[in-house]
Protein backbone atom coordinates (compact mmCIF):
# COMPACT_ATOMS: atom_id res chain seq x y z
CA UNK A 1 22.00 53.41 -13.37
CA UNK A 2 18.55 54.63 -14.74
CA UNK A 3 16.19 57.74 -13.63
CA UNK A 4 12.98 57.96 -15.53
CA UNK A 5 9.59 58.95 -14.97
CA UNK A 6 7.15 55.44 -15.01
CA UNK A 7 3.56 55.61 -14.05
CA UNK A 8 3.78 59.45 -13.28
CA UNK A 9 6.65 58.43 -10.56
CA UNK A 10 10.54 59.33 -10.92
CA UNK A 11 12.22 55.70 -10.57
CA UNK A 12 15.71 55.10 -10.00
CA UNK A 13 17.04 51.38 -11.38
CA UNK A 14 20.11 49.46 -12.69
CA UNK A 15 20.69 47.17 -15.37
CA UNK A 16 23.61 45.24 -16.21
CA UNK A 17 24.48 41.94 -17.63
CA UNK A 18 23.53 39.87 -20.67
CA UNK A 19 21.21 36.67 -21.27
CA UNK A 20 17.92 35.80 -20.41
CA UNK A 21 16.05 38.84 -18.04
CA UNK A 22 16.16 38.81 -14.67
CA UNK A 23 14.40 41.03 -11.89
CA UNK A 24 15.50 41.59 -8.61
CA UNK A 25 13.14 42.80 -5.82
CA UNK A 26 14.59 44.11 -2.60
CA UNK A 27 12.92 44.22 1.12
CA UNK A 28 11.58 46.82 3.41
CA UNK A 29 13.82 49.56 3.89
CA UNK A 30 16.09 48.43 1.65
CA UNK A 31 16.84 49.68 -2.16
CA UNK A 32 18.52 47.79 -5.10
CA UNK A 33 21.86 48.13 -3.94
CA UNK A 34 21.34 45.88 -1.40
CA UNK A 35 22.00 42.93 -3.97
CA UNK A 36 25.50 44.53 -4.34
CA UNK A 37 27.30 41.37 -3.75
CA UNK A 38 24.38 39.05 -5.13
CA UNK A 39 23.77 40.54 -8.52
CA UNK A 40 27.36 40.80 -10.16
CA UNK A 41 27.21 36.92 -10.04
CA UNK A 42 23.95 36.97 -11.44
CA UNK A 43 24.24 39.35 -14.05
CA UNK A 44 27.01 37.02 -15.93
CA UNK A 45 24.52 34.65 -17.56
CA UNK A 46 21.69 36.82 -17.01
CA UNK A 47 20.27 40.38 -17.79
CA UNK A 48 19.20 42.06 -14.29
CA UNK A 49 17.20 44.50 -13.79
CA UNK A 50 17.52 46.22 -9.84
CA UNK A 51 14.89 48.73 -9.34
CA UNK A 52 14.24 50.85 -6.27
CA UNK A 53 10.83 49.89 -5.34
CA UNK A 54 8.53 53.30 -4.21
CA UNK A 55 9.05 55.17 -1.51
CA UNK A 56 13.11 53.83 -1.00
CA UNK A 57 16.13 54.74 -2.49
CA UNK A 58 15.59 56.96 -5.39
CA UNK A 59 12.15 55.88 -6.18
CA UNK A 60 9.34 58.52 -5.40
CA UNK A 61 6.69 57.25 -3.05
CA UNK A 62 3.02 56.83 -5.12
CA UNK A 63 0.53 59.24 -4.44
CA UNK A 64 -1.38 56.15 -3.19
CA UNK A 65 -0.29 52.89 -1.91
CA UNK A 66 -3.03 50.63 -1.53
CA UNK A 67 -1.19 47.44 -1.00
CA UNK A 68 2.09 45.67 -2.05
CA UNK A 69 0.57 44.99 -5.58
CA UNK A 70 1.49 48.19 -6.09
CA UNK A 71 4.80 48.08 -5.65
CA UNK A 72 4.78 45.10 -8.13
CA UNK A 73 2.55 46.67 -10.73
CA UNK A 74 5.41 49.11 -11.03
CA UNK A 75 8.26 46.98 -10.71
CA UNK A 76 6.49 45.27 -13.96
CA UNK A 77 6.37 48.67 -15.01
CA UNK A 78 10.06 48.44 -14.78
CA UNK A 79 10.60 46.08 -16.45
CA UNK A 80 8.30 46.34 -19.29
CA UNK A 81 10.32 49.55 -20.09
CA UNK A 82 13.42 47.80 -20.51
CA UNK A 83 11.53 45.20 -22.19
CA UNK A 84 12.45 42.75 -20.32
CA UNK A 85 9.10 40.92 -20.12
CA UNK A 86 8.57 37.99 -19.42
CA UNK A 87 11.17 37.76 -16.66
CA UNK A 88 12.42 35.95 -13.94
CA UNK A 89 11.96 37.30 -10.87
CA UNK A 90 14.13 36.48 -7.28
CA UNK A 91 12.08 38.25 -4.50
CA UNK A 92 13.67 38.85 -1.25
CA UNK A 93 11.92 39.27 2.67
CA UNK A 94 9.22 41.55 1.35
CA UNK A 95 10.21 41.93 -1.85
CA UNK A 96 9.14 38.04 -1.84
CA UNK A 97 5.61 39.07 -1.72
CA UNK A 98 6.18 41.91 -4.00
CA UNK A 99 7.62 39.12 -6.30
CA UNK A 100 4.55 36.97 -5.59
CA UNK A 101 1.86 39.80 -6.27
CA UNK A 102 3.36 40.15 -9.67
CA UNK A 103 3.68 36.51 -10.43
CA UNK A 104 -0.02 35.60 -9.18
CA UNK A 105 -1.42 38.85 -10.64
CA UNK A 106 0.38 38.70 -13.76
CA UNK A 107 0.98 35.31 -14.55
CA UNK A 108 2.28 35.78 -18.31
CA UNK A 109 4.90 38.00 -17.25
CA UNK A 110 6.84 35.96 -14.86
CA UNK A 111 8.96 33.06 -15.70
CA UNK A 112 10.03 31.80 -12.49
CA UNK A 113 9.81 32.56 -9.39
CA UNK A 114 12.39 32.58 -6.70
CA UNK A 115 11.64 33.53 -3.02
CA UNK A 116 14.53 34.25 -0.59
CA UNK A 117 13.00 34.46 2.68
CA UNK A 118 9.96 36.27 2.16
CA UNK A 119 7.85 38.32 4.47
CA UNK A 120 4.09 37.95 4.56
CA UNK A 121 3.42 35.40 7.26
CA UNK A 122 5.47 36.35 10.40
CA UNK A 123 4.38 40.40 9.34
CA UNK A 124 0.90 39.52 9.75
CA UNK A 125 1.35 38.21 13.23
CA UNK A 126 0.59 40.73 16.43
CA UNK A 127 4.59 40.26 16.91
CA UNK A 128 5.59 41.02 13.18
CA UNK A 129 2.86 43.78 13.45
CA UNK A 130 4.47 45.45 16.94
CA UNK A 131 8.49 45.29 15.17
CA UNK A 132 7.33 46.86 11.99
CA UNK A 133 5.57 49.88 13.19
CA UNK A 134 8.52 50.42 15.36
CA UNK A 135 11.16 50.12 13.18
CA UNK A 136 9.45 51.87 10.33
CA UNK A 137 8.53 55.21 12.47
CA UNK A 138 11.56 55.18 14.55
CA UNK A 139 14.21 54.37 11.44
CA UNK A 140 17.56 53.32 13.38
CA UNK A 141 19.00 52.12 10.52
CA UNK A 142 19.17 55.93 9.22
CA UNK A 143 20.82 56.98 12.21
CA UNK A 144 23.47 54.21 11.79
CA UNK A 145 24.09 54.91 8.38
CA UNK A 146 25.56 58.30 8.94
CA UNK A 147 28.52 56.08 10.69
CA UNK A 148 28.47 53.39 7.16
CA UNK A 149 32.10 54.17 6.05
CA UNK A 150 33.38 53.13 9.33
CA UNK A 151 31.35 49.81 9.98
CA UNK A 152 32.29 48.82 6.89
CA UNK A 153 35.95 49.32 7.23
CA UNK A 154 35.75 47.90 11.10
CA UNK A 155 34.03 44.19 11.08
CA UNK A 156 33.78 44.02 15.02
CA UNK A 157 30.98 47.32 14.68
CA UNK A 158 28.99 44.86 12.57
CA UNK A 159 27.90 43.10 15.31
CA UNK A 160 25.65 45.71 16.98
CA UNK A 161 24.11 46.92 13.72
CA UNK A 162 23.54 43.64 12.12
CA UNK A 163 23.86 40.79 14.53
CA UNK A 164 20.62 41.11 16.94
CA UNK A 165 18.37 40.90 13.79
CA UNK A 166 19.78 40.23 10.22
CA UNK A 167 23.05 38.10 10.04
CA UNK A 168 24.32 35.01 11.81
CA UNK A 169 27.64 36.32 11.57
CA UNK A 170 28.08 39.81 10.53
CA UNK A 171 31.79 39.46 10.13
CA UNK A 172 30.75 37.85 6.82
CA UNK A 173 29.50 41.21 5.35
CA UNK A 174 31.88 42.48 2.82
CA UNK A 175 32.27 46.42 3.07
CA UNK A 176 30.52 46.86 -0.05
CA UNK A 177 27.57 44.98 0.95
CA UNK A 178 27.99 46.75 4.17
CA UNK A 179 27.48 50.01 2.52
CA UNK A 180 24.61 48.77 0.00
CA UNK A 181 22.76 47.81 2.83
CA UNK A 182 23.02 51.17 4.30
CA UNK A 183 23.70 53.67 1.68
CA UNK A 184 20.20 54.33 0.44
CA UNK A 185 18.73 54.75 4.06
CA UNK A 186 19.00 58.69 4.27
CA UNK A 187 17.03 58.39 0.84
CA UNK A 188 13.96 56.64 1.81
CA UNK A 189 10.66 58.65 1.55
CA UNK A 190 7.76 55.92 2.84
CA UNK A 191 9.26 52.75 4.28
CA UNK A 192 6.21 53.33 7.03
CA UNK A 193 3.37 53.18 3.71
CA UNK A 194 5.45 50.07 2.82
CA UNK A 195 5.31 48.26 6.36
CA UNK A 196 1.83 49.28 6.84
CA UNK A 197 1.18 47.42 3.55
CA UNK A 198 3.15 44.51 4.32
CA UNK A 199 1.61 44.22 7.72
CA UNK A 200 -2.08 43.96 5.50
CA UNK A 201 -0.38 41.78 2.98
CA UNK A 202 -0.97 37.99 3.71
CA UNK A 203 -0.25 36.50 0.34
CA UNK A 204 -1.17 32.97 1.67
CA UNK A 205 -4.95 32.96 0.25
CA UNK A 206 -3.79 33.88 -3.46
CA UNK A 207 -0.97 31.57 -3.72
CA UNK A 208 -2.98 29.17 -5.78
CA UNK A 209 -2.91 31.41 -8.59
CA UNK A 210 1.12 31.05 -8.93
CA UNK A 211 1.48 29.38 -12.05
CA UNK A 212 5.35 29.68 -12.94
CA UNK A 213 8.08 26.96 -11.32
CA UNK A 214 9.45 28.22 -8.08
CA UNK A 215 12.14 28.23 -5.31
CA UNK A 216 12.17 29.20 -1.95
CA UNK A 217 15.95 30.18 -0.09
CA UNK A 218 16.05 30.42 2.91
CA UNK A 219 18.50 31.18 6.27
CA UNK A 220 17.95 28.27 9.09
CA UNK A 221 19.33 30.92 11.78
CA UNK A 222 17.00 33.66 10.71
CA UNK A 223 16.07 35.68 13.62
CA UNK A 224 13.55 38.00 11.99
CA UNK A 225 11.85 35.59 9.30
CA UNK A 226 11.19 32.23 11.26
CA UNK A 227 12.51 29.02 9.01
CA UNK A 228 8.77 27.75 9.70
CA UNK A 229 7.22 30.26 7.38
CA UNK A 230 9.79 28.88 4.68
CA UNK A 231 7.71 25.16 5.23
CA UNK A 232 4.17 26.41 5.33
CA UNK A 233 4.89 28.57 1.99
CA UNK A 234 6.73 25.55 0.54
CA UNK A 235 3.88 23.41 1.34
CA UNK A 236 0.82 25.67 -0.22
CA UNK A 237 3.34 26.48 -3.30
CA UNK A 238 4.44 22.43 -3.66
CA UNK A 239 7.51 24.10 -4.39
CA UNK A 240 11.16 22.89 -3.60
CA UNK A 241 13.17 24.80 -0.23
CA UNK A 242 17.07 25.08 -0.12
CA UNK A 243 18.18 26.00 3.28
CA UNK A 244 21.83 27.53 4.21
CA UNK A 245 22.13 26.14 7.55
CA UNK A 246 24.98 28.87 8.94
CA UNK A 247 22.61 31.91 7.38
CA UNK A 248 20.66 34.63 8.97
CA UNK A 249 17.78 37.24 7.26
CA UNK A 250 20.58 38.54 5.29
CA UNK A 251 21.65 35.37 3.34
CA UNK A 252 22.21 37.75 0.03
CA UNK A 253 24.77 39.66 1.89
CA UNK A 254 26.78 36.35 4.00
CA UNK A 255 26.19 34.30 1.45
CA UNK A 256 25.85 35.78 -2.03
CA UNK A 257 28.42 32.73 -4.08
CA UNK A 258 25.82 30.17 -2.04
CA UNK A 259 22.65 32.15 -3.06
CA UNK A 260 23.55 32.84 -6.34
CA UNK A 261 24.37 29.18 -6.82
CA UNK A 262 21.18 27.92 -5.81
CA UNK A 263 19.08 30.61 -8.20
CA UNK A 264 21.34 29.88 -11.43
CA UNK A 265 20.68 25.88 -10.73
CA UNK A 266 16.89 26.72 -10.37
CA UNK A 267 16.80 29.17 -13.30
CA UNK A 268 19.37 26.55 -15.53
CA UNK A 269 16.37 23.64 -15.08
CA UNK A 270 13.27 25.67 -15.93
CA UNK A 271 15.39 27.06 -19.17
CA UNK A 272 15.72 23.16 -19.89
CA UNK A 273 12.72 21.12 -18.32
CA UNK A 274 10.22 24.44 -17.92
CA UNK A 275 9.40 22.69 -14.37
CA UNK A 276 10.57 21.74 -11.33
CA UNK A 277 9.96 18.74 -8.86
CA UNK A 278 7.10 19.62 -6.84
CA UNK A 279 7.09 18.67 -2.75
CA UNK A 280 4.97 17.40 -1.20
CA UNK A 281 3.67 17.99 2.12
CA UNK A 282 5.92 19.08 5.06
CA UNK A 283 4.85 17.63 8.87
CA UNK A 284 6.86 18.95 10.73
CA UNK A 285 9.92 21.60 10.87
CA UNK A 286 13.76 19.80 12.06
CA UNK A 287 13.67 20.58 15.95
CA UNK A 288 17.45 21.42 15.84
CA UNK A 289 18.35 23.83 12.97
CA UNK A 290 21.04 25.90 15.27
CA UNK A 291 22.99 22.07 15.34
CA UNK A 292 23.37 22.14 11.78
CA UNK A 293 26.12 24.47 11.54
CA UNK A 294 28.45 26.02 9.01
CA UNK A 295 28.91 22.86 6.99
CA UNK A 296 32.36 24.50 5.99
CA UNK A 297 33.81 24.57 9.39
CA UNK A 298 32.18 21.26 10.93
CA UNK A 299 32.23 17.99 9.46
CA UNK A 300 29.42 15.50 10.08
CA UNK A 301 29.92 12.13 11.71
CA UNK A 302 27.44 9.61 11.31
C-alpha cells in the first residue's frame, strides 16, 4: 500500500506483482480492494496497480468533479507516478467508463482495454438515474458494513446483502472478497459527486476515439447492468464479448479464476498479435440467458 499526495489530492493505492503494467479501476462505491480475489491472479504475470479512485476509500474527493474524466485523469496520474505508462487497463461497472475516458482521452497511454460490465448506458436511463441517487444519498451498504466480519464468516447472510442486486449466488463470495467489498465503505467521502457524474456520463458518442484492442466481460444474470448494454457497447467498439453465463454484477468477486482467465488470454494476444478479432454487428440479444446455467453443474444435450 501507497499514500501520496497526486494532483494536490492524498491518494491511497497498491501495487504488487511483476511483468508488463497493469491498472485496475474499481466501481461506484467501491475502492481497490474490491479486486481482492481478482488481482492476486493477475499480479503473477503482471505489475498492478489498484488505486482508490476520489472520493472512496482512502482517496480524497477533488475540490471539483466535473465528470468521470476526472477520475481517469488521476488514475493516469497514478499511474504515471509509478511509471507505469503505457498500461493496460481492466475497468469494472463504472470504473469501465473511467477506463474508457482514459483510453479515448489519452490514447498513447493505454494498451488495452478491458471492460467488465461497465456502467454508462443503463446509468443514463430515468431507471439507472432513480437507483443511483438513492443508493448514493441513502448509503446502505455503510450501514451493512458495520456487521462485515460476520457476513463473511456466515454465507447464508450473503444473500440479503448481495443477492437482490450484485451476485447470482452470493454463497460464492469468499470472506475476503466479502470484506473487500465492504471494508472501505465507512471511508468513502463523495460516492454521491461520483453517481451524479456517472448519471451525466454517456460514453457512447466518444467511443470512436478508442484506439487500443479491447474486451468486454460480462455476467448474463446481471441484475443491475443489463447483458444488453454488453451488445450495444460491443457493437459501437467492434470489440469481442465473453459472457459467464452463471454470473451476476459481481463477476470479479464469484468468479475471479474465470475473469482472470479471460483478461490474461486477451492481454497474452495483444502482447503477441497487438490486435484482436473485431465483431461485427450484433441483431439481436439470446432471449434465454437465465437457461444457460452454471456450465459446471449442468451438462448440455444437444
Amino acid at each position: 500500500m501507497h499514500v501520496a499526495e497526486i494532483g494536490g489530492v492524498r491518494t491511497r493505492y497498491w501495487v504488487g506483482g511483476e511483468g508488463p503494467p497493469l491498472l485496475l479501476v474499481h466501481g461506484l462505491g467501491g475502492a481497490a480492494v474490491n479486486f481482492v480475489d481478482l488481482a492476486p491472479l493477475l499480479a503473477r504475470r503482471h505489475r498492478v496497480l489498484l488505486p482508490d479512485l476520489p472520493g472512496h476509500g482512502g482517496t480524497e474527493g477533488l475540490a471539483r468533479l466535473a465528470g468521470l474524466g476526472d477520475l481517469a485523469a488521476h488514475a493516469a496520474a497514478v499511474a504515471e507516478r509509478e511509471r507505469m505508462l503505457p498500461t493496460a487497463v481492466v475497468g469494472y461497472s463504472m470504473g469501465g467508463v473511467v477506463a474508457l475516458r482514459l483510453a479515448a482521452a489519452r490514447p498513447q497511454s493505454a494498451t488495452a482495454l478491458a471492460l467488465i460490465a461497465p456502467g454508462g448506458i443503463v446509468s443514463a436511463t430515468r431507471r439507472g438515474r432513480i437507483w443511483l441517487a438513492a443508493v448514493s444519498a441513502l448509503r446502505p451498504a455503510r450501514a451493512v458494513a458495520r456487521a462485515r466480519r460476520s457476513i463473511a464468516r456466515r454465507p447464508n447472510l450473503r444473500l440479503p446483502v448481495f443477492g437482490f442486486w450484485g451476485a447470482a449466488d452470493p454463497r460464492r463470495l469468499t470472506p475476503d472478497g466479502v470484506l473487500g467489498l465492504l471494508e472501505a465503505q465507512p471511508e468513502h467521502t463523495d460516492v454521491p459527486g461520483a453517481a451524479r457524474a456517472l448519471v451525466r456520463d454517456d460514453p457512447r458518442p466518444d467511443l470512436h476515439r478508442v484506439r487500443c484492442p479491447t474486451l468486454l466481460v460480462w455476467g448474463a444474470r446481471d441484475r443491475l447492468v443489463p447483458l444488453s448494454d454488453g451488445f450495444e457497447y460491443a457493437r459501437r467498439l467492434r470489440c469481442p464479448i465473453r459472457v459467464l453465463p452463471a454470473a451476476g454484477h459481481l463477476v470479479v468477486g464469484e468468479y475471479p479464476h474465470e475473469t482472470a482467465a479471460l483478461l490474461e488470454e486477451f492481454l497474452q494476444r495483444v502482447a503477441e498479435d497487438g490486435e484482436l478479432d473485431r465483431v461485427g454487428e450484433v441483431d439481436e440479444l439470446p432471449r434465454e440467458v437465465e437457461a444457460l446455467g452454471d456450465p459446471r453443474r449442468e451438462r448440455l444435450h444437444p
